[in-house]
N, C-alpha and C. Protein backbone atom coordinates (compact mmCIF):
# COMPACT_ATOMS: atom_id res chain seq x y z
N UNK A 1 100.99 116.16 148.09
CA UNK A 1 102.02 115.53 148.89
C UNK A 1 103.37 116.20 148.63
N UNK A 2 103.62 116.60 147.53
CA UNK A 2 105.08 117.65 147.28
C UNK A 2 105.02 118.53 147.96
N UNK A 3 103.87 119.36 147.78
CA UNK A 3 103.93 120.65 149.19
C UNK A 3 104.46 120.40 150.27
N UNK A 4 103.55 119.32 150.44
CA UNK A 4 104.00 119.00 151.92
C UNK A 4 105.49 118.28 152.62
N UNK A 5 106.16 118.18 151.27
CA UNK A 5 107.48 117.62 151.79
C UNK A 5 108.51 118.66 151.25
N UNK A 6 108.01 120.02 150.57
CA UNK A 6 108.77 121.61 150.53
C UNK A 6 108.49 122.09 151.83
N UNK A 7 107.71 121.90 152.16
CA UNK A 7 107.52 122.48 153.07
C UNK A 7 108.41 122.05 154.57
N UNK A 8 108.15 120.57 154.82
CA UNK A 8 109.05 119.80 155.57
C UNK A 8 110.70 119.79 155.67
N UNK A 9 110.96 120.27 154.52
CA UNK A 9 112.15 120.18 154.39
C UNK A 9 113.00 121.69 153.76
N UNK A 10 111.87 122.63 154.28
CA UNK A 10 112.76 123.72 154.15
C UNK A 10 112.63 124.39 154.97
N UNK A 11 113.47 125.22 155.75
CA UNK A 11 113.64 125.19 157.60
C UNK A 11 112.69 126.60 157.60
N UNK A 12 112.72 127.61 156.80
CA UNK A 12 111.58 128.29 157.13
C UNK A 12 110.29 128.52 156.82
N UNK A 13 109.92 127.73 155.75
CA UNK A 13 108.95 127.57 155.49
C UNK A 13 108.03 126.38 156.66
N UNK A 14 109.13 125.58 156.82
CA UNK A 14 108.20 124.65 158.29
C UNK A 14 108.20 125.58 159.47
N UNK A 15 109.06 126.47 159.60
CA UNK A 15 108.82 127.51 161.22
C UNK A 15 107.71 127.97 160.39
N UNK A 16 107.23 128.82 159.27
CA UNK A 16 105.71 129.37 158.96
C UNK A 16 104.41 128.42 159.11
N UNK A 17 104.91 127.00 158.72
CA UNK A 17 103.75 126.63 158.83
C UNK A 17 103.50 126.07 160.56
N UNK A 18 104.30 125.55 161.19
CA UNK A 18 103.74 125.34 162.56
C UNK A 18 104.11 126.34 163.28
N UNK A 19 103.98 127.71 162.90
CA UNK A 19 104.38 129.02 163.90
C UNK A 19 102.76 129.25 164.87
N UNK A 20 101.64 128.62 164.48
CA UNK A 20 100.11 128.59 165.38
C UNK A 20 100.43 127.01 166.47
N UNK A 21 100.99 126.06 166.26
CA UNK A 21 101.06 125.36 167.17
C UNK A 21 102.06 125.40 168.57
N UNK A 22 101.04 125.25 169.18
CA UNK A 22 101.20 125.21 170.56
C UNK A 22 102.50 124.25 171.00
N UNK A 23 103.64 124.24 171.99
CA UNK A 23 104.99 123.76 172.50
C UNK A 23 104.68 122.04 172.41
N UNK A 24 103.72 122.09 173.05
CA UNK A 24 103.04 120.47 173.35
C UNK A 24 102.84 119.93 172.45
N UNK A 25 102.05 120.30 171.14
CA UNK A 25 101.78 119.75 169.75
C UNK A 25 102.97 119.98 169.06
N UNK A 26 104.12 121.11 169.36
CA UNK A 26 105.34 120.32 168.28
C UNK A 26 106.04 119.22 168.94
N UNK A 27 105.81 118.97 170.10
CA UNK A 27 106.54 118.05 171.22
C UNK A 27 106.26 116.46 170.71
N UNK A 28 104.67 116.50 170.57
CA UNK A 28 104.52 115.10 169.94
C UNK A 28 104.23 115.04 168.40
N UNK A 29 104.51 116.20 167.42
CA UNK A 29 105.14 115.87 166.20
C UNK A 29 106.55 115.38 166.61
N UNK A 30 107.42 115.94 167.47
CA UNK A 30 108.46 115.29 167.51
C UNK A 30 108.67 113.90 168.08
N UNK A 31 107.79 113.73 168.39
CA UNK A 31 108.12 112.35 168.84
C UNK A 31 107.80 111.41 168.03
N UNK A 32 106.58 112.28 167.34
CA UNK A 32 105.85 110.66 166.10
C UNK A 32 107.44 110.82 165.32
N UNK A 33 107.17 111.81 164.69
CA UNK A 33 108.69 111.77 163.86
C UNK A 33 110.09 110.80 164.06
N UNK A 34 110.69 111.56 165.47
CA UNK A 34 111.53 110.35 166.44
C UNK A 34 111.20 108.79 166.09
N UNK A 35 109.93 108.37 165.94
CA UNK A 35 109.28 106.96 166.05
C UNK A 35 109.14 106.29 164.56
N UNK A 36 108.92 107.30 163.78
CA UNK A 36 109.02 107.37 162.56
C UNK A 36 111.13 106.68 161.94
N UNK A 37 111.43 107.45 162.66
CA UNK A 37 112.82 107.70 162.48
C UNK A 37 113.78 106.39 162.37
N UNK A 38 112.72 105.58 163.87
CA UNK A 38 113.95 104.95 164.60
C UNK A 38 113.22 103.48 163.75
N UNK A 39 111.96 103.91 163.14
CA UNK A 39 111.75 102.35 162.55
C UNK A 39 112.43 102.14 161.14
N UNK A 40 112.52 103.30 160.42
CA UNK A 40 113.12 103.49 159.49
C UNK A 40 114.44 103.11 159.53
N UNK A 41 115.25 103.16 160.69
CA UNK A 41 116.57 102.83 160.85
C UNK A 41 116.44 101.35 160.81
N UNK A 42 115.33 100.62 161.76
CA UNK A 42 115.37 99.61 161.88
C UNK A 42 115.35 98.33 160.91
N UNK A 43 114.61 99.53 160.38
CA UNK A 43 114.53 98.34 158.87
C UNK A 43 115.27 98.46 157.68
N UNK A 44 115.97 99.48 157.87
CA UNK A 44 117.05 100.11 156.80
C UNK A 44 118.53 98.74 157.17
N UNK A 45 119.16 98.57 159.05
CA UNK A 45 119.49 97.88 159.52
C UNK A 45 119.61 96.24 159.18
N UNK A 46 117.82 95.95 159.17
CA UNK A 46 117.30 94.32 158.82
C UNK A 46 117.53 94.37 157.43
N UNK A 47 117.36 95.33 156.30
CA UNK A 47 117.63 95.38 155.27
C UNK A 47 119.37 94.98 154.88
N UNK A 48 120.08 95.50 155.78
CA UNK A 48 121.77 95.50 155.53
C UNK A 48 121.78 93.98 156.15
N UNK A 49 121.53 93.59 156.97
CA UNK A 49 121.45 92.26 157.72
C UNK A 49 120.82 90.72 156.63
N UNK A 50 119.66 91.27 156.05
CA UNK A 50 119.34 90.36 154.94
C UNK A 50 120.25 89.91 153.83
N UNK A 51 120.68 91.11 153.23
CA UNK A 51 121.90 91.19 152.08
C UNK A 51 123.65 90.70 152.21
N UNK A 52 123.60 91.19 153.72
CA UNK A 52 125.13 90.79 154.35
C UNK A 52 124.65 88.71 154.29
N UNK A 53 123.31 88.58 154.46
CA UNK A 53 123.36 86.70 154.74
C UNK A 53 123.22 86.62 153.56
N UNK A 54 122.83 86.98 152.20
CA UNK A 54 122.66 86.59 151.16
C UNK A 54 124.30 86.95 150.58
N UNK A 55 124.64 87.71 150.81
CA UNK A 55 126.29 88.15 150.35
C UNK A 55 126.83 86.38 150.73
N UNK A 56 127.01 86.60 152.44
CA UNK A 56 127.37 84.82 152.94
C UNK A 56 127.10 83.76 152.25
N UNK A 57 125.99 84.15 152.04
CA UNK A 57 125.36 82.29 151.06
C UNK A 57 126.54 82.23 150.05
N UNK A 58 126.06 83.55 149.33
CA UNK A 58 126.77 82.70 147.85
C UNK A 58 128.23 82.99 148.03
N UNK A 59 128.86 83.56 149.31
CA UNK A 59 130.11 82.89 149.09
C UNK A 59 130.81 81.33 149.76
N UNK A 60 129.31 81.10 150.35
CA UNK A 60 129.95 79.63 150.75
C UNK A 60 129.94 78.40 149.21
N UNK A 61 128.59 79.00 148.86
CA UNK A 61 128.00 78.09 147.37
C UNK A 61 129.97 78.28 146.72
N UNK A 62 130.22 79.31 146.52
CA UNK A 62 131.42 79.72 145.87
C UNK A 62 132.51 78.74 146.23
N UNK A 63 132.56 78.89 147.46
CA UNK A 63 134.03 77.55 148.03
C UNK A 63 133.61 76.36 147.74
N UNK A 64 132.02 75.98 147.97
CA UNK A 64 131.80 74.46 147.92
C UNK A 64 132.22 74.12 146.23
N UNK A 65 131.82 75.35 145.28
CA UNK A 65 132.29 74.68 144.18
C UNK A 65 133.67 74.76 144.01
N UNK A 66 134.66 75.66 144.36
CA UNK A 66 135.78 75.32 144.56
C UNK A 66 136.12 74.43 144.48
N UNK A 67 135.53 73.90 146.00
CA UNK A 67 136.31 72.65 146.53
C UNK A 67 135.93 71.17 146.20
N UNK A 68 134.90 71.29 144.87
CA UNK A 68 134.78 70.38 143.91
C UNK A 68 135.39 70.31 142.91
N UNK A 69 135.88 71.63 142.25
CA UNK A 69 136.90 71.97 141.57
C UNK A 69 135.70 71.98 140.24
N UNK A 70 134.49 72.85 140.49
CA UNK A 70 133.71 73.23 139.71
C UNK A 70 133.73 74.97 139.54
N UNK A 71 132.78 75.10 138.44
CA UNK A 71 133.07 76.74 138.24
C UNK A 71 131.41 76.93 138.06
N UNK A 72 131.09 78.26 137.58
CA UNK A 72 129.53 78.26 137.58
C UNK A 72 129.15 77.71 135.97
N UNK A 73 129.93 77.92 134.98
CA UNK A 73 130.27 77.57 133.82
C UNK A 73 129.67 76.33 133.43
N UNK A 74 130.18 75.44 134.84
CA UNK A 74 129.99 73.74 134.61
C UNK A 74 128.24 73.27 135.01
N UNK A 75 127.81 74.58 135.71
CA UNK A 75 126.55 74.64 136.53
C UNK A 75 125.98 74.76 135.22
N UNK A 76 125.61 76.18 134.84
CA UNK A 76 124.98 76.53 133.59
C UNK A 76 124.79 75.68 132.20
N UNK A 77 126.08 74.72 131.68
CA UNK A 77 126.12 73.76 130.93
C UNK A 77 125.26 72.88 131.60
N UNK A 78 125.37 72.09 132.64
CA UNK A 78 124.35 71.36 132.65
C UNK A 78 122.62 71.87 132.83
N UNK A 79 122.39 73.17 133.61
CA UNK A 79 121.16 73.68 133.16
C UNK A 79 120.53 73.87 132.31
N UNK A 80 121.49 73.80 130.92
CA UNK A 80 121.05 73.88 129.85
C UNK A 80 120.57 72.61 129.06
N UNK A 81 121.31 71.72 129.29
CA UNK A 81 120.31 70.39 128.94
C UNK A 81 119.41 70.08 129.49
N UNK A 82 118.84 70.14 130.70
CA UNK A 82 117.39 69.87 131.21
C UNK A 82 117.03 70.67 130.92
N UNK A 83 117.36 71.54 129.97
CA UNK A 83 115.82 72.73 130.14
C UNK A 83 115.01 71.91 128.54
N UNK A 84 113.84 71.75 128.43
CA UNK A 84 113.42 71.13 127.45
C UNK A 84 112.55 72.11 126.48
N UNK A 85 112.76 71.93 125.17
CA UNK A 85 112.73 72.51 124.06
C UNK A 85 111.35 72.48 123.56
N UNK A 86 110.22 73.43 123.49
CA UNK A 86 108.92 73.02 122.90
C UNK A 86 109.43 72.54 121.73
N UNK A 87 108.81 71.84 121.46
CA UNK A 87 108.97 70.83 120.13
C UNK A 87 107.33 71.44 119.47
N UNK A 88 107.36 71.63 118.34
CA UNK A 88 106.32 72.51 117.43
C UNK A 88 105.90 70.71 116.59
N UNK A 89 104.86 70.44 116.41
CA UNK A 89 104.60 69.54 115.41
C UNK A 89 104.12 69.79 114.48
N UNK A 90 103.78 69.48 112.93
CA UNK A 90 103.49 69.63 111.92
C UNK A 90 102.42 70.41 112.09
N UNK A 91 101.95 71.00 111.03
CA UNK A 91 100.58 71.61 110.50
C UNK A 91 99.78 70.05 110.08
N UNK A 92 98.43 70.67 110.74
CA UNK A 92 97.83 69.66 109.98
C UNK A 92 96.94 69.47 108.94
N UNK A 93 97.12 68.60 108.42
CA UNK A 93 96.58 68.42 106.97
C UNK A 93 95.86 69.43 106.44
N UNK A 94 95.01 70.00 105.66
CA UNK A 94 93.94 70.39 105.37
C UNK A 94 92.77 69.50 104.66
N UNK A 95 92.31 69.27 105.12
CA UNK A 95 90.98 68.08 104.56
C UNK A 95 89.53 68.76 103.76
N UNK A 96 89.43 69.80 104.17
CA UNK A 96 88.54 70.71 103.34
C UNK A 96 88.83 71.47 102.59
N UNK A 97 88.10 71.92 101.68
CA UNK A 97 88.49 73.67 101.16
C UNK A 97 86.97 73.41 100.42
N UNK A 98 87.00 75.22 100.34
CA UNK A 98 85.61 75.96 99.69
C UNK A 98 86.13 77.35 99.54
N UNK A 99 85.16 77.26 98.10
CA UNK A 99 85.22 78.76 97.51
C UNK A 99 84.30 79.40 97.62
N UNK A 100 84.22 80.91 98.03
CA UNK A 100 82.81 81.13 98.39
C UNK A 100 82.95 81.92 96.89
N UNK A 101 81.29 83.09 97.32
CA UNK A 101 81.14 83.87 96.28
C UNK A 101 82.06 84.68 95.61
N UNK A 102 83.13 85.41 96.68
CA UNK A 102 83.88 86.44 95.67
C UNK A 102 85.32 85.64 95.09
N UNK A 103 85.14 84.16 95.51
CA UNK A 103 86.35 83.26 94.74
C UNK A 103 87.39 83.24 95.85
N UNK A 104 87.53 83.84 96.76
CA UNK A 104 88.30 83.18 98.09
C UNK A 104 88.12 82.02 98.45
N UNK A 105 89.14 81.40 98.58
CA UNK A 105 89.24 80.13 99.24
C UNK A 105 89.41 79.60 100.63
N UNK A 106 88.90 78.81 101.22
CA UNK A 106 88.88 78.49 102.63
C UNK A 106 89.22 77.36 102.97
N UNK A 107 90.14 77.10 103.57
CA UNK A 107 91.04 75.88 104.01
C UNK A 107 90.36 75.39 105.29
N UNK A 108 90.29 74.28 105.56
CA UNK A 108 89.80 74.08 106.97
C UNK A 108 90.39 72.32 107.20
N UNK A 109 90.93 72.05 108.95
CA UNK A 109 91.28 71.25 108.59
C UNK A 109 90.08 69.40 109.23
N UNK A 110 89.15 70.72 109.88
CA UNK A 110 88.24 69.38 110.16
C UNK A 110 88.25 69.67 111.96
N UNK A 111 89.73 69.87 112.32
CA UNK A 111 89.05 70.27 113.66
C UNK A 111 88.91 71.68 114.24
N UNK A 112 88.12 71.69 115.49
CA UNK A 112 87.95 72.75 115.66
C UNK A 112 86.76 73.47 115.49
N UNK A 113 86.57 75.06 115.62
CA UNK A 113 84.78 75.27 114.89
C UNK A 113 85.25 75.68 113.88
N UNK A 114 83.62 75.05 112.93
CA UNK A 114 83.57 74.91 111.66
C UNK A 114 83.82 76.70 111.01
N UNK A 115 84.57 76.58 110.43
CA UNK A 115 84.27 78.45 109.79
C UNK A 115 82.45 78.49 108.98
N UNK A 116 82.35 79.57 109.25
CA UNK A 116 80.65 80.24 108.73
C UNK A 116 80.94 79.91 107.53
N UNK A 117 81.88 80.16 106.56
CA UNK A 117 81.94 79.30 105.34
C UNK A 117 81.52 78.45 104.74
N UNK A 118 81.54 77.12 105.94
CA UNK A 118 81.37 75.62 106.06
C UNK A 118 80.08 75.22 106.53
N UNK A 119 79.74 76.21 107.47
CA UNK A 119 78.51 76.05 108.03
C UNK A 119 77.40 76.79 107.07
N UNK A 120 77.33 77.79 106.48
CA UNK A 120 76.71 78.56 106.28
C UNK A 120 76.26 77.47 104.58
N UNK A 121 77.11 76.43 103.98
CA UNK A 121 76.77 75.65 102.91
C UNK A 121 76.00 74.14 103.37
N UNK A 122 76.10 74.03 104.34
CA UNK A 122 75.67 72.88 105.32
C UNK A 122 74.30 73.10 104.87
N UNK A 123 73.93 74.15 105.84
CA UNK A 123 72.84 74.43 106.13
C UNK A 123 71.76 75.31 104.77
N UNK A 124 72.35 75.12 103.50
CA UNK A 124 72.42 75.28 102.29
C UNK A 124 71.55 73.36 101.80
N UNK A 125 72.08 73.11 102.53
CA UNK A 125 71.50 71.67 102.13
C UNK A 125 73.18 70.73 101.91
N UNK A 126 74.06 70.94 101.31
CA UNK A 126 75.41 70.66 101.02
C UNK A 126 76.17 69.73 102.09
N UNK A 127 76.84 68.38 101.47
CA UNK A 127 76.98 67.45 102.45
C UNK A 127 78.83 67.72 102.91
N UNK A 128 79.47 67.86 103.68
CA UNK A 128 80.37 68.15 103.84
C UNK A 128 81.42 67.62 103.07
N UNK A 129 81.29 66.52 103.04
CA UNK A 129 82.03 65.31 102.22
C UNK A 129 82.37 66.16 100.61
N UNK A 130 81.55 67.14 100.14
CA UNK A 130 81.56 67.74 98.73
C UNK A 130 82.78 68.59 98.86
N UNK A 131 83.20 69.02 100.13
CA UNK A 131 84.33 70.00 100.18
C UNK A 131 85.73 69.40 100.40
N UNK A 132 85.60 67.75 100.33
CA UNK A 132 86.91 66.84 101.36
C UNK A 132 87.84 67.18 99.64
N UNK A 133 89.33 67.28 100.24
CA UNK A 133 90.13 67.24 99.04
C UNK A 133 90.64 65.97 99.25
């Protein structure tokens, strides 16, 4: 695709490459092009037209606070109290522990899945209750 836009855009290298086409076939490259052109404007246009109403908005938002005799200052302070704070709650307890073979210890607090630790003494024969602190 770079070639092809060196090529487009450098005036003799595009006379080399369409120097085999026929008057008629550069006639309606020029026209797709032309069509190409004029939508590009068009929406370049709706683009300036979108931004010019969004420019408008916020300068009406701007007078209305004016003419409350607010600033954005007073906006933001209050946004900031409704915004609500995760609140983190405690850790919970630990209700188990076990030591395995190499003397590591394993905390567990009961919920959740059991660590292979826990399970793996269960099924040892071992009643859970032996690990409650």
């Amino acid at each position: 695709m770079n070639d092809f836009l060196d090529i487009l855009t450098h005036g003799r290298r595009l006379q080399g490459a369409v120097k085999d086409l026929s008057i008629s076939e550069l006639e309606a490259v020029q026209d797709k092009l032309t069509n190409i052109i004029e939508k590009r404007k068009e929406k370049e246009i709706e683009k300036q037209k979108e931004e010019q109403a969004k420019l408008q908005k916020i300068a009406d938002i701007q007078k209305q606070l004016a003419e409350a005799g607010l600033d954005l200052n007073d906006l933001k302070a209050i946004g900031g109290e409704s915004v609500k704070k995760r609140v983190t709650g405690k850790k919970r307890p630990v209700k188990y522990q076990i030591t395995d073979e190499s003397g590591k210890e394993h905390p567990w607090t009961g919920i959740g899945r059991m660590p292979k630790v826990f399970k793996n003494a269960l099924e040892q024969g071992k009643n859970l209750e032996d690990f409650a602190i």
